[in-house]
Protein backbone atom coordinates (compact mmCIF):
# COMPACT_ATOMS: atom_id res chain seq x y z
CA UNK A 1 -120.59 80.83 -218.24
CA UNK A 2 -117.37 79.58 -219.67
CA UNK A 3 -116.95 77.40 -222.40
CA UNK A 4 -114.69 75.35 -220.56
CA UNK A 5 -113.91 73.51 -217.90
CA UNK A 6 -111.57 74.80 -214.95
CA UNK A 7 -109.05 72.16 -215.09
CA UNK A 8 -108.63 70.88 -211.07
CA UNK A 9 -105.39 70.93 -209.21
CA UNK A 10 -103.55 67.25 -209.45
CA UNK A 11 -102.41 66.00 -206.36
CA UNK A 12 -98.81 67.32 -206.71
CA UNK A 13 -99.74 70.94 -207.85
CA UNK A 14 -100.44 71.89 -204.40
CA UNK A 15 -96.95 72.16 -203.79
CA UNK A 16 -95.81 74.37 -206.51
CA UNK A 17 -98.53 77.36 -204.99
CA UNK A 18 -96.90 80.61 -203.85
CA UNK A 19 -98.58 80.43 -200.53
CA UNK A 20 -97.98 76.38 -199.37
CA UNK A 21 -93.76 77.20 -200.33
CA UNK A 22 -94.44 80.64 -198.21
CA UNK A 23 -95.60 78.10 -195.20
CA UNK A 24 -92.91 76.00 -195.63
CA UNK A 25 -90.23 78.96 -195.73
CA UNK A 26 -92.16 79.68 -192.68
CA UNK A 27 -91.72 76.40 -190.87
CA UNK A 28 -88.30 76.12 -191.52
CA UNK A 29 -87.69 79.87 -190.05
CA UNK A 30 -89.13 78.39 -187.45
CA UNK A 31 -87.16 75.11 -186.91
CA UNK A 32 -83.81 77.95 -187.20
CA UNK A 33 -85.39 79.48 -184.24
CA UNK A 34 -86.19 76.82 -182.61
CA UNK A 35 -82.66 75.99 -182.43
CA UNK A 36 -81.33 79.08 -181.08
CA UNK A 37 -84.08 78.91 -178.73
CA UNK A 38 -83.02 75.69 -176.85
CA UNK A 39 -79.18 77.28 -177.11
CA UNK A 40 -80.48 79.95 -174.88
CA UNK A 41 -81.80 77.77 -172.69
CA UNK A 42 -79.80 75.22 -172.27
CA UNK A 43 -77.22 78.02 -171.27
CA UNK A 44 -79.76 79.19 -168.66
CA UNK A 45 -80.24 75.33 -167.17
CA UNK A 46 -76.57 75.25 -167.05
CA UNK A 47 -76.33 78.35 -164.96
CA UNK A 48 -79.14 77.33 -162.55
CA UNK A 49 -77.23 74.15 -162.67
CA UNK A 50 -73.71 75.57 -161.53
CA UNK A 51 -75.36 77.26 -158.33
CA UNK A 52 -76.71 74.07 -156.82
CA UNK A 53 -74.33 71.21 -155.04
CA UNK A 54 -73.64 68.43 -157.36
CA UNK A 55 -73.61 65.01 -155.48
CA UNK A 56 -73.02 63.42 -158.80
CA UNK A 57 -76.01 60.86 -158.22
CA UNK A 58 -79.51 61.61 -158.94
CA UNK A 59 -80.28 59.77 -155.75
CA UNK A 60 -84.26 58.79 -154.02
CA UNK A 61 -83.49 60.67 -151.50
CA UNK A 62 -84.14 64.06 -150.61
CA UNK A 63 -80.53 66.22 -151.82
CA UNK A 64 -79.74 69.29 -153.00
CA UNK A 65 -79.93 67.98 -156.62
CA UNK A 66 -83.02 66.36 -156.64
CA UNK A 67 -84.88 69.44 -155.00
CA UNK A 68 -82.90 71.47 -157.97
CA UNK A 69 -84.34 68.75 -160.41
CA UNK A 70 -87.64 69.03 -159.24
CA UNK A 71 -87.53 72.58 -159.17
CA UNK A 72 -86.66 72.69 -163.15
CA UNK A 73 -89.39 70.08 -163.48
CA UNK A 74 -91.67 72.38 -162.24
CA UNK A 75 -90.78 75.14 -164.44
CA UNK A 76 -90.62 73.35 -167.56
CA UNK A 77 -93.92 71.56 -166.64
CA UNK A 78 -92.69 67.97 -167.33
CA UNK A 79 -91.68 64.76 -164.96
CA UNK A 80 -88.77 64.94 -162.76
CA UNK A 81 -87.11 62.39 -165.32
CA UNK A 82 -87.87 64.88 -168.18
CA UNK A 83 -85.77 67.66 -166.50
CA UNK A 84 -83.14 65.20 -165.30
CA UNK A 85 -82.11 64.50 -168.87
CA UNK A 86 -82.72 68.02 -169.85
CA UNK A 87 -80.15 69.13 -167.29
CA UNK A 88 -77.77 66.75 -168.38
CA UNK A 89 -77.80 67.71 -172.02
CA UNK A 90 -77.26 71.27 -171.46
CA UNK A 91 -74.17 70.83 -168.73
CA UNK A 92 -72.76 68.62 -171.24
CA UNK A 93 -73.52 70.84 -173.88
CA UNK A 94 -72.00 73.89 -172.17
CA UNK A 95 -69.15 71.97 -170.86
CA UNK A 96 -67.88 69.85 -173.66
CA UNK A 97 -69.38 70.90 -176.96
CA UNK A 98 -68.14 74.52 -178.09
CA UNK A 99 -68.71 73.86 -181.58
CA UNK A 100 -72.04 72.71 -181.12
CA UNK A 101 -72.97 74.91 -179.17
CA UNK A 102 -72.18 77.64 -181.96
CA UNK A 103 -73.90 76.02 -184.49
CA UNK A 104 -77.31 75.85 -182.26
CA UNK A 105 -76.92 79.27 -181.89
CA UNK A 106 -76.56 80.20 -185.46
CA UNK A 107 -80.18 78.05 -186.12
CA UNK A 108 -78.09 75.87 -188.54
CA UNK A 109 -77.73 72.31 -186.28
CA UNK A 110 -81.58 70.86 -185.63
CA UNK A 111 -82.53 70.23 -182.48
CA UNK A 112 -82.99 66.77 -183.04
CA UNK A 113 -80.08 66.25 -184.32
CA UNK A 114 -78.06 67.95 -181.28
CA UNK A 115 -79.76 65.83 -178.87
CA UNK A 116 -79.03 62.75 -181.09
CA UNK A 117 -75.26 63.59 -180.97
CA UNK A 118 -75.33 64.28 -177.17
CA UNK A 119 -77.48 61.05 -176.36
CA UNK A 120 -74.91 58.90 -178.27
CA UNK A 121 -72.27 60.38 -177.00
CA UNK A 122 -73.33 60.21 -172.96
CA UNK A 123 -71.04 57.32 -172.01
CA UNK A 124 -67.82 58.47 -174.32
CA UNK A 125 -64.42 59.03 -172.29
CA UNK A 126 -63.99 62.99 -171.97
CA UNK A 127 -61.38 62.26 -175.55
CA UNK A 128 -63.61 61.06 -177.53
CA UNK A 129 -66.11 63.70 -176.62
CA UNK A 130 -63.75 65.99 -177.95
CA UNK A 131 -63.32 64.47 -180.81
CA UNK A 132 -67.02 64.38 -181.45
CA UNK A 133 -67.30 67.84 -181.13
CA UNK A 134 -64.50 68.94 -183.42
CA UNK A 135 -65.12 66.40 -186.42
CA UNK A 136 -69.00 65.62 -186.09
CA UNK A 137 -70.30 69.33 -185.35
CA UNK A 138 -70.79 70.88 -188.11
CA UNK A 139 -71.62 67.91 -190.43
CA UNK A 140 -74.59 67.32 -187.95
CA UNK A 141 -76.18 70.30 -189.55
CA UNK A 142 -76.73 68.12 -192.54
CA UNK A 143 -77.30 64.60 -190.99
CA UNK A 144 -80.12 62.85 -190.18
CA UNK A 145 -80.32 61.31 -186.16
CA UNK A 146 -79.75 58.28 -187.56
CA UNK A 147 -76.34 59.11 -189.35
CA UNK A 148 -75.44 61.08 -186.90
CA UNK A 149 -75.81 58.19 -184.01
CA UNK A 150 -73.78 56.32 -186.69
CA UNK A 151 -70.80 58.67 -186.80
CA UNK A 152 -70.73 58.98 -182.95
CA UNK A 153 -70.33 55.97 -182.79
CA UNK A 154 -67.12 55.34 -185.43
CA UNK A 155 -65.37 57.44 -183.84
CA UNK A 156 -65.82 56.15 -180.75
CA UNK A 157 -64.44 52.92 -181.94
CA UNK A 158 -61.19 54.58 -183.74
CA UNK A 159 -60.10 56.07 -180.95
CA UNK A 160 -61.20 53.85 -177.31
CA UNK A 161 -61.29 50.38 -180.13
CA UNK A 162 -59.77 48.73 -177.00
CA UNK A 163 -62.46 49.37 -174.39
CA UNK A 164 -65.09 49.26 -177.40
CA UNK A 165 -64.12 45.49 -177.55
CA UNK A 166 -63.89 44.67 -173.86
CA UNK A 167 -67.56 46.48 -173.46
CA UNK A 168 -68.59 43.99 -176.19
CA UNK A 169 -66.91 41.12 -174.39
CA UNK A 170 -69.31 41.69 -171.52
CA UNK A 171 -72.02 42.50 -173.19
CA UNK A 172 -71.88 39.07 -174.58
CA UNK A 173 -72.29 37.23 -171.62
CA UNK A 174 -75.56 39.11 -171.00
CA UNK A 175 -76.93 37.75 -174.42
CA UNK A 176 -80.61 36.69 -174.16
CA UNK A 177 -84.14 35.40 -175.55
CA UNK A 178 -87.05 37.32 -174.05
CA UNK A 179 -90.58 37.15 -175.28
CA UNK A 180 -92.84 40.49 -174.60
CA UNK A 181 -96.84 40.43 -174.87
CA UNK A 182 -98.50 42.90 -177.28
CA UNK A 183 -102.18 43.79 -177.76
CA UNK A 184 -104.61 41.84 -179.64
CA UNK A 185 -102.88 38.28 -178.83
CA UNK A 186 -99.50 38.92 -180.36
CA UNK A 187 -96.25 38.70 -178.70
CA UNK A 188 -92.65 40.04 -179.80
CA UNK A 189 -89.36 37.77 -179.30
CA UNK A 190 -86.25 39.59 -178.67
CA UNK A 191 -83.17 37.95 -179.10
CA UNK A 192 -79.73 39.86 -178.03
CA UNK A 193 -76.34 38.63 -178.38
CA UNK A 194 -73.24 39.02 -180.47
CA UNK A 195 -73.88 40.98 -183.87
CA UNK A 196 -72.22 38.32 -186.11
CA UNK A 197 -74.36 35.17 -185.22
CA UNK A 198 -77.65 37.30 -185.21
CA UNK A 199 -77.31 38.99 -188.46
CA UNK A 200 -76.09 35.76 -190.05
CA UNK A 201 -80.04 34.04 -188.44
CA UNK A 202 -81.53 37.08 -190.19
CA UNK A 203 -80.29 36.92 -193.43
CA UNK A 204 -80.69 33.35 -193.66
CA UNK A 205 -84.48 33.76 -193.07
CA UNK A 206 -84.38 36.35 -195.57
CA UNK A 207 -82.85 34.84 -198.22
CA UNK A 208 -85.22 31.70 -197.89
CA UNK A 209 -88.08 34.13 -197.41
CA UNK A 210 -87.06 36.16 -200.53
CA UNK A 211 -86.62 32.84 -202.38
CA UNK A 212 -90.11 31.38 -201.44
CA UNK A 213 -91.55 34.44 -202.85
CA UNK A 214 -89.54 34.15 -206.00
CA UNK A 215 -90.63 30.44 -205.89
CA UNK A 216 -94.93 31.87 -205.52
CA UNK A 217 -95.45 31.67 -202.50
CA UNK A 218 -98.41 34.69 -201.90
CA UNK A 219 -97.56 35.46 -198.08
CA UNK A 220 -95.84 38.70 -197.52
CA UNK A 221 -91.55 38.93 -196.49
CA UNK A 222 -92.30 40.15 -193.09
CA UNK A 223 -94.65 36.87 -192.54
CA UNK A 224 -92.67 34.54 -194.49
CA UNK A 225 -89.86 35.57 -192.26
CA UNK A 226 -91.73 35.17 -188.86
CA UNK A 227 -93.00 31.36 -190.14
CA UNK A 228 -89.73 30.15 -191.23
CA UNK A 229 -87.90 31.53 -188.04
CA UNK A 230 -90.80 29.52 -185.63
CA UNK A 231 -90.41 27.13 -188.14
CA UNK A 232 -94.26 27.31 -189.28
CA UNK A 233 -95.22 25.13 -192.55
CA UNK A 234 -96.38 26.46 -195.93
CA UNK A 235 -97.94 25.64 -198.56
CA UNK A 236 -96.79 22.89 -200.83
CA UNK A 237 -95.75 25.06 -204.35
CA UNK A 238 -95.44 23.27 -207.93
CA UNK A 239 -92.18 23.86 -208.91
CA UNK A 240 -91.93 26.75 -211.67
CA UNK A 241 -89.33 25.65 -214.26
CA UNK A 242 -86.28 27.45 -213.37
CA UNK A 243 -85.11 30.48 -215.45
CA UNK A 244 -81.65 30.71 -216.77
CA UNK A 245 -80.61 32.94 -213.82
CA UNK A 246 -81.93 30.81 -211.50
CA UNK A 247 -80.72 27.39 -212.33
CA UNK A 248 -77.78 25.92 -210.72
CA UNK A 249 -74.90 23.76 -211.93
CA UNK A 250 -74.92 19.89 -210.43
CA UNK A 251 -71.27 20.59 -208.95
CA UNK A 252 -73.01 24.20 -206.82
CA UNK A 253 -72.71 24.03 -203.14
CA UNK A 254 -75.31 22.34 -201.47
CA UNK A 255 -78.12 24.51 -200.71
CA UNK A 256 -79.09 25.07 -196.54
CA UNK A 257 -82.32 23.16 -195.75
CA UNK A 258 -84.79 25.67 -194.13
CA UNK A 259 -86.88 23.33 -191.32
CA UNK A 260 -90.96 23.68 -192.20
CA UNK A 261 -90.47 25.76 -195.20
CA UNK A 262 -92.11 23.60 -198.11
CA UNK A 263 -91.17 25.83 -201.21
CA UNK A 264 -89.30 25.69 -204.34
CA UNK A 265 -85.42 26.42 -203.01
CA UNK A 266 -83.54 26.79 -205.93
CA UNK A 267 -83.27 30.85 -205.58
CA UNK A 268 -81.62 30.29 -202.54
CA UNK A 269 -78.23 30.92 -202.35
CA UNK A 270 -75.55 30.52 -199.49
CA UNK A 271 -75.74 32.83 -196.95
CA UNK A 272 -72.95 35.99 -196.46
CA UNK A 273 -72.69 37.91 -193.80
CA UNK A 274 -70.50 40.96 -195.87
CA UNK A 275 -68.07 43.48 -193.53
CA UNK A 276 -66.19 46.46 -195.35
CA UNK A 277 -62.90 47.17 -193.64
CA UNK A 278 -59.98 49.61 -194.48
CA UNK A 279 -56.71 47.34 -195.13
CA UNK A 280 -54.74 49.39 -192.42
CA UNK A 281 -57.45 47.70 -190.22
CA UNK A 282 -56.93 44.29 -191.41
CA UNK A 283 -53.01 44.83 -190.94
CA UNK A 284 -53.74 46.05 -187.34
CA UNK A 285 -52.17 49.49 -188.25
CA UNK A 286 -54.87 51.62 -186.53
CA UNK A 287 -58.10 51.08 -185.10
CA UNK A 288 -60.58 52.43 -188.06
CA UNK A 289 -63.86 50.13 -187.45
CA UNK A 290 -65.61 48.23 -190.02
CA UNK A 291 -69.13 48.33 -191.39
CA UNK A 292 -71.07 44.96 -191.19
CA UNK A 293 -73.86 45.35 -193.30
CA UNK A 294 -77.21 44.97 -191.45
CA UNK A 295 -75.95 46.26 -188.36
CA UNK A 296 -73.56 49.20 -188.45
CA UNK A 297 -70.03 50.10 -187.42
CA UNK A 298 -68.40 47.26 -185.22
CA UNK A 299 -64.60 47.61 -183.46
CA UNK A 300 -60.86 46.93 -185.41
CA UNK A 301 -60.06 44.00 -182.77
CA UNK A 302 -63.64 42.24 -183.49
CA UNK A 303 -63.00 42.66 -187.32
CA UNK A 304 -59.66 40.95 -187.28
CA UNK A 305 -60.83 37.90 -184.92
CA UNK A 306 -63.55 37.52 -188.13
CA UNK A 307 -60.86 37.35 -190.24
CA UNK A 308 -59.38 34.05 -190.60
CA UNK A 309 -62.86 33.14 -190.94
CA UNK A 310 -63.53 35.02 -193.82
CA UNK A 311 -63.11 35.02 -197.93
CA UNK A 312 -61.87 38.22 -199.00
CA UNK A 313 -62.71 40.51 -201.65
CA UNK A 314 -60.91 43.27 -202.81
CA UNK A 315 -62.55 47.25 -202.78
CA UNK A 316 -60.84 49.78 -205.06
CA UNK A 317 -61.55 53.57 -203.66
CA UNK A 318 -60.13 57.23 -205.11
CA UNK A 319 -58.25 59.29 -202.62
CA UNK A 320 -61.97 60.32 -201.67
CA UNK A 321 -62.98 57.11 -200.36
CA UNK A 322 -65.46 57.13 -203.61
CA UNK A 323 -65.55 53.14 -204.39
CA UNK A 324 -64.51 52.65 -207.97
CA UNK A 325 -64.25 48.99 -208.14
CA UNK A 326 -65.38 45.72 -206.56
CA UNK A 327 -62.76 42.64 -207.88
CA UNK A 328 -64.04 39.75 -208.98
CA UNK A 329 -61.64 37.40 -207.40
CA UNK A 330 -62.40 36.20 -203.95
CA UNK A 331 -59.28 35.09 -202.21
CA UNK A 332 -59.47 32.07 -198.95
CA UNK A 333 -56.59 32.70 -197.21
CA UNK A 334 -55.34 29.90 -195.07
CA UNK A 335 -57.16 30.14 -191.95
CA UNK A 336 -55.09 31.90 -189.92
CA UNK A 337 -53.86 35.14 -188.55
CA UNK A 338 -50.83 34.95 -191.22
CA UNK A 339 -52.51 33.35 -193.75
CA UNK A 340 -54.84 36.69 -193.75
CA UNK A 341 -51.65 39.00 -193.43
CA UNK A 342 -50.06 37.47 -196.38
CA UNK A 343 -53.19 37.16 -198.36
CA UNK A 344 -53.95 40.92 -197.52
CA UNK A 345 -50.20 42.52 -198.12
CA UNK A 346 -50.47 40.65 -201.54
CA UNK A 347 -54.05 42.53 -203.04
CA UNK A 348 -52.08 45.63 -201.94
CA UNK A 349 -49.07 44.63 -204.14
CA UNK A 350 -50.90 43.46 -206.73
CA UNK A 351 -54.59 45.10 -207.40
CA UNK A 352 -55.72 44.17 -210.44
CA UNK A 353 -57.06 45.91 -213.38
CA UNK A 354 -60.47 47.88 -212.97
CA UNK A 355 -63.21 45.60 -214.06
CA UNK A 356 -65.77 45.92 -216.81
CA UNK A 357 -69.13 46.25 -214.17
CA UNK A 358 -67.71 49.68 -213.21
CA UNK A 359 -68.22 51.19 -217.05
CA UNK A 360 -70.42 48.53 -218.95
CA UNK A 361 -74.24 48.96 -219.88
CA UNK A 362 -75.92 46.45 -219.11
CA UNK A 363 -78.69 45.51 -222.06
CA UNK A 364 -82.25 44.90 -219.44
CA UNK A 365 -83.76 46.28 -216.74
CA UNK A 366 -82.41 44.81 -213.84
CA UNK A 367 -78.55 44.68 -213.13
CA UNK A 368 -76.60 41.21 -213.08
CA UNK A 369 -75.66 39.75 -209.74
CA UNK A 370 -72.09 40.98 -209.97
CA UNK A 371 -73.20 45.04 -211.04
CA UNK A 372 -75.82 44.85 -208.31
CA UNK A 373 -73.41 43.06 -205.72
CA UNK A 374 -70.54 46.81 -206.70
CA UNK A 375 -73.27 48.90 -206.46
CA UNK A 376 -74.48 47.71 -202.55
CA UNK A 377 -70.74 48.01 -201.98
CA UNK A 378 -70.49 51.16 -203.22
CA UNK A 379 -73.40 53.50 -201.85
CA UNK A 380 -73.80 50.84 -198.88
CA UNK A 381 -77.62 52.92 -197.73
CA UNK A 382 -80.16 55.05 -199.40
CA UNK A 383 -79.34 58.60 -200.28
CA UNK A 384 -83.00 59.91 -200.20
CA UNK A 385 -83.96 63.51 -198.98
CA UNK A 386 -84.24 62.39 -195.53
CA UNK A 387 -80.93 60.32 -194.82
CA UNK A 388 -82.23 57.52 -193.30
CA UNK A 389 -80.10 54.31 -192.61
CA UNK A 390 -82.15 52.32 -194.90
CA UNK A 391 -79.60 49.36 -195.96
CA UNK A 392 -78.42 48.92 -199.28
CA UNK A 393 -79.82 44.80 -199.47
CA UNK A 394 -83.32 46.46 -198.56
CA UNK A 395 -83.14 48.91 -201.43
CA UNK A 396 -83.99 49.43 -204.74
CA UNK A 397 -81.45 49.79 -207.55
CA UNK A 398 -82.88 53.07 -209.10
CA UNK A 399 -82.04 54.44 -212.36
CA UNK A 400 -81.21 57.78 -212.32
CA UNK A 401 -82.14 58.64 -215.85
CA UNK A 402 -85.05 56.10 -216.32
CA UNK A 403 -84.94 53.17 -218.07
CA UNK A 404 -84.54 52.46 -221.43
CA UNK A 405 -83.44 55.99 -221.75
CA UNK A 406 -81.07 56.01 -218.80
CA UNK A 407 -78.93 52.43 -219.34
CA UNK A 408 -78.41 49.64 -216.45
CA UNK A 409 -74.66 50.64 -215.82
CA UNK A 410 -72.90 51.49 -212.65
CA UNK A 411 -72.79 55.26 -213.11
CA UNK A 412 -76.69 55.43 -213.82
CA UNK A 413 -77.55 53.12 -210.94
CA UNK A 414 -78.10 54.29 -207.17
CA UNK A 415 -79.53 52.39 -203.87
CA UNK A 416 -82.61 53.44 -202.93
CA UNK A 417 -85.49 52.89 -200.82
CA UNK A 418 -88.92 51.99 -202.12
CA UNK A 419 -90.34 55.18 -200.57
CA UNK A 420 -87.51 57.35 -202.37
CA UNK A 421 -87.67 55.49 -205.13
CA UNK A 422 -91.41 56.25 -205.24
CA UNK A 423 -91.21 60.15 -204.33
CA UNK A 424 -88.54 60.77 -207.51
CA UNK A 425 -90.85 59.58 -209.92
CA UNK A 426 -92.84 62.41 -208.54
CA UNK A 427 -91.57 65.98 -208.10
CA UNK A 428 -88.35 64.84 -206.39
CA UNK A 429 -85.25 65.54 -208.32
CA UNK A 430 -81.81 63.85 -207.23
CA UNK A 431 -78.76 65.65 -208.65
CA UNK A 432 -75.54 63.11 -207.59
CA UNK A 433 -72.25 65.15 -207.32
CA UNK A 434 -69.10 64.11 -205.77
CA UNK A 435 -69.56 64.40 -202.30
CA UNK A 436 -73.65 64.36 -202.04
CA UNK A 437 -76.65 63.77 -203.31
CA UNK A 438 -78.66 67.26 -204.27
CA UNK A 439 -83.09 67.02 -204.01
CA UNK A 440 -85.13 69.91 -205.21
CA UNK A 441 -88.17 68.58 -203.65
CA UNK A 442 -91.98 69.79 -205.73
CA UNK A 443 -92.26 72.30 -202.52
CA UNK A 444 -89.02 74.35 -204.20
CA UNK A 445 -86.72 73.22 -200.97
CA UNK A 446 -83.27 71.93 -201.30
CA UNK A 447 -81.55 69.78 -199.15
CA UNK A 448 -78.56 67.95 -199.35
CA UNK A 449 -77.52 64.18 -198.28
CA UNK A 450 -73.84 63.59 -197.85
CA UNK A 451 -72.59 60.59 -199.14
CA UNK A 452 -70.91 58.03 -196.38
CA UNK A 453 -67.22 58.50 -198.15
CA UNK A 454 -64.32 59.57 -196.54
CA UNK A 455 -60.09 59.63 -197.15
CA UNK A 456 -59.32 56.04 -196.66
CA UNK A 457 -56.58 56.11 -193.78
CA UNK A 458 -52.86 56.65 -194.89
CA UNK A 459 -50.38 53.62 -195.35
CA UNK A 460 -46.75 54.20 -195.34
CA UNK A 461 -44.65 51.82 -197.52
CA UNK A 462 -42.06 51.35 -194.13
CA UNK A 463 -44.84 50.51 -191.59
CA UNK A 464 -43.97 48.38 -189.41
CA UNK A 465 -47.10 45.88 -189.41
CA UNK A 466 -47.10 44.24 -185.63
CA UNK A 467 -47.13 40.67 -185.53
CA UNK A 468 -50.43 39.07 -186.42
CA UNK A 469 -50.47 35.98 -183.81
CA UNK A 470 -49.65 38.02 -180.51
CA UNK A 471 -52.06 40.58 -182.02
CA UNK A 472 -54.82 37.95 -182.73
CA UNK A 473 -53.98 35.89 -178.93
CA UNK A 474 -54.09 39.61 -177.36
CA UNK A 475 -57.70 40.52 -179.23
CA UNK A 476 -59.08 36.82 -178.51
CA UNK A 477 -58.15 38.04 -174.68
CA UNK A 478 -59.50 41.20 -175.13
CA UNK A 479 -63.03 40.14 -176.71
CA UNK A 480 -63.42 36.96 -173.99
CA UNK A 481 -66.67 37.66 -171.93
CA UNK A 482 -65.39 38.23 -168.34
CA UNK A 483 -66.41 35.53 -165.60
CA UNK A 484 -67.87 37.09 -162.51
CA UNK A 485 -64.41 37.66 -160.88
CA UNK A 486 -62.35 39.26 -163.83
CA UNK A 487 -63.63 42.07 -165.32
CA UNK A 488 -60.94 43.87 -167.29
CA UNK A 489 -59.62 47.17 -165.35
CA UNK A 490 -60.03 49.38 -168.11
CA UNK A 491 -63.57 49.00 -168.84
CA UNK A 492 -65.89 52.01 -168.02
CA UNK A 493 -69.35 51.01 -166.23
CA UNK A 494 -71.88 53.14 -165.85
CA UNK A 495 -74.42 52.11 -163.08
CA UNK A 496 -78.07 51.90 -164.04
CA UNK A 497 -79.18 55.51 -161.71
CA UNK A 498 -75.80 57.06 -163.28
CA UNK A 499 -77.79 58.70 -166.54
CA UNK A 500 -81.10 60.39 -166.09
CA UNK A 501 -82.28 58.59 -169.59
């Protein structure tokens, strides 16, 4: 009988056991083959596939095709729909993605992530497919479905921007409010429309939901949020004296009244609906999208109708497209399309020195406004082991070297989600380089996270910039939702039976 005590395994030892990292070596031998695997046969679907008449309709009625779909529904053992989409992923596959294809086949491109790419890319002109497949290929070895969806979609915008923004212009007209009954006497609303008005209704319920839980109020965001968008009453709150970050000057902009919300609003600020764009965009030089935060990548000729709307701020990136700065200054250009040009051509003459939020420690926890404001710019989403799209205003500003040891500066600070936040302070260990971010996770894997930089597109000094009124009349044209008898000629429809999925 010993003397002591066999200390038990903690939660987190598990992982560092011989056997549970053998498993997981295992399981991701497995995912390799599993890759190669669906290669092979979507080669062999795209041979059966080549033998059998293509009426180019997956029709109801009895053709060639739909006895061939039914016959590969049989095989694989799923629904006719099933092998429908499974047929057309691996003819487009074999047809139009070479480089894919080879990186399926070496086990190094995920499944998942090939199918992501494909889905996205279903109703791209035969261009951009190409495109896809030469500049998204082999980075989709290392993206998650979500990034990769992402990508798919910016370059689709760069290079059809025009046929991007007359899709949107009819998508508009179809914008909606449709309620949809759950279990357990709940309902969900949908609302779809235009991108700009809906994220600006979001983040103005969540900045008065955020404030009324700043102000005490004990509900949770996600119900605060629901009652103040049906406009449902709280409770009344005492007013807590207001801290020196909160309180306001007399002269501040008046603060938005939120209908049936009863709390303290002094937290609340004005609502900003923030867009990143590259300045050859704003000049109308090419077609690279923007980013509007809260939604994703959105077309060049919809970015510069925003613009005479718009403050602007100034972004300083290396030849990387690593953001270095974040100016101060925010410049209102007279409200038109050459008050913008001239407000734009003179930040590019005249920059500005780098600012002190890019180098400074900070001497507390949490960063000021303006550090926290660079650093959403900056990483833009979460760089946790798993990629996912989580949005820089829903993340945690993490210190990569805890605090007090680790200061509150720029170069120590990272977006994060909660749940990454959480895993790093145990066993998962972020190393930030240049291009990605590096996690040894407690099971001994490694996996890296690109970061969402890029080259920022050239500007020659002797461009000639085309003139910003015919360019903002022919956009405004462009972007109008089409009446019933006027659809544009150049936009691509696909009918609702033309996709199996």
């Amino acid at each position: 009988m010993s003397l002591f005590a066999e200390p038990e395994l903690s939660a987190f030892d598990v992982f560092e056991e011989p056997s549970f990292q053998a498993d997981l070596r295992a399981l991701a031998g497995s995912a390799r083959e599993d890759s190669r695997r669906w290669a092979g046969r979507a080669e062999l679907i795209a041979r059966l596939a080549a033998q059998v008449p293509d009426d180019n309709g997956y029709r109801k009625d009895a053709t060639p095709w739909n006895s061939f779909v039914r016959e590969i529904a049989l095989a694989m053992r799923c629904s006719d729909q099933s092998a429908a989409k499974e047929i057309y992923l691996s003819v487009s596959l074999l047809q139009s993605y070479p480089r894919t294809v080879a990186f399926l086949k070496s086990g190094a491109l995920p499944v998942f992530n090939a199918k992501a790419l494909l889905e996205e890319a279903a109703p791209c002109e035969p261009d951009v497919v190409a495109a896809i497949d030469v500049e998204l290929a082999e980075k989709a070895c290392r993206l998650t479905p979500g990034r990769i969806r992402a990508a798919v979609r910016q370059i689709e915008l760069r290079i059809d921007a025009d046929a991007a923004a007359a899709r949107s212009a009819k998508a508009a007209s179809l914008r909606s409010v449709s309620v949809v009954a759950q279990r357990d006497d709940q309902a969900t609303m949908v609302i779809s429309g235009p991108v700009l008005p809906v994220t600006r209704f979001y983040n103005t319920i969540n900045a008065a939901a955020r404030a009324a839980r700043a102000a005490g109020d004990e509900r949770t965001l996600d119900a605060l949020r629901f009652d103040i968008a049906v406009d449902v009453p709280g409770p009344e709150l005492t007013p807590a004296p207001p801290s020196d970050e909160a309180a306001e000057p007399a002269d501040e902009t008046p603060m938005p009244t939120v209908p049936g919300w009863l709390g303290d609003r002094r937290r609340l600020r004005p609502i900003k609906v923030l867009l990143q764009m590259p300045v050859t965009t704003a000049l109308g030089l090419d077609n690279e999208p923007g980013w509007l935060r809260g939604y994703g990548w959105v077309s060049a000729p919809q970015c510069r109708q925003w613009l005479p709307l718009a403050e602007l701020q100034q972004v300083c990136i290396a030849e990387d497209g690593f953001v270095v700065d974040l100016a101060d200054r925010v410049v209102r250009p007279t409200p038109t399309p050459e008050g913008v040009r001239e407000a734009v051509l003179a930040m590019v003459r005249d920059p500005g020195e780098i600012t002190e939020k890019t180098y400074r420690e900070e001497p507390r926890h949490d960063p000021s406004p303006a550090l926290a404001e660079f650093v959403d710019v900056r990483d833009m989403f979460c760089d946790g082991p798993t990629g996912t799209l989580v949005a820089a205003a829903n993340c945690d500003r993490d210190h990569d070297k805890p605090y007090p040891e680790g200061p509150t500066a720029a170069w120590n600070l990272r977006d994060r989600s909660r749940r990454t936040h959480v895993l790093k302070h145990f066993g998962w260990m972020p190393l930030r380089t240049a291009t990605s971010t590096l996690w040894l996770s407690p099971g001994g894997q490694i996996v890296e996270v690109p970061h969402h930089t890029g080259p920022p597109p050239d500007i020659s000094s002797d461009a000639d910039l085309p003139d910003p009124t015919e360019l903002h009349k022919l956009e405004a044209e462009l972007l109008r939702p089409p009446g019933p008898n006027d659809e544009p000629p150049w936009v691509r429809t696909w009918p609702d039976n033309d996709l199996p999925f």
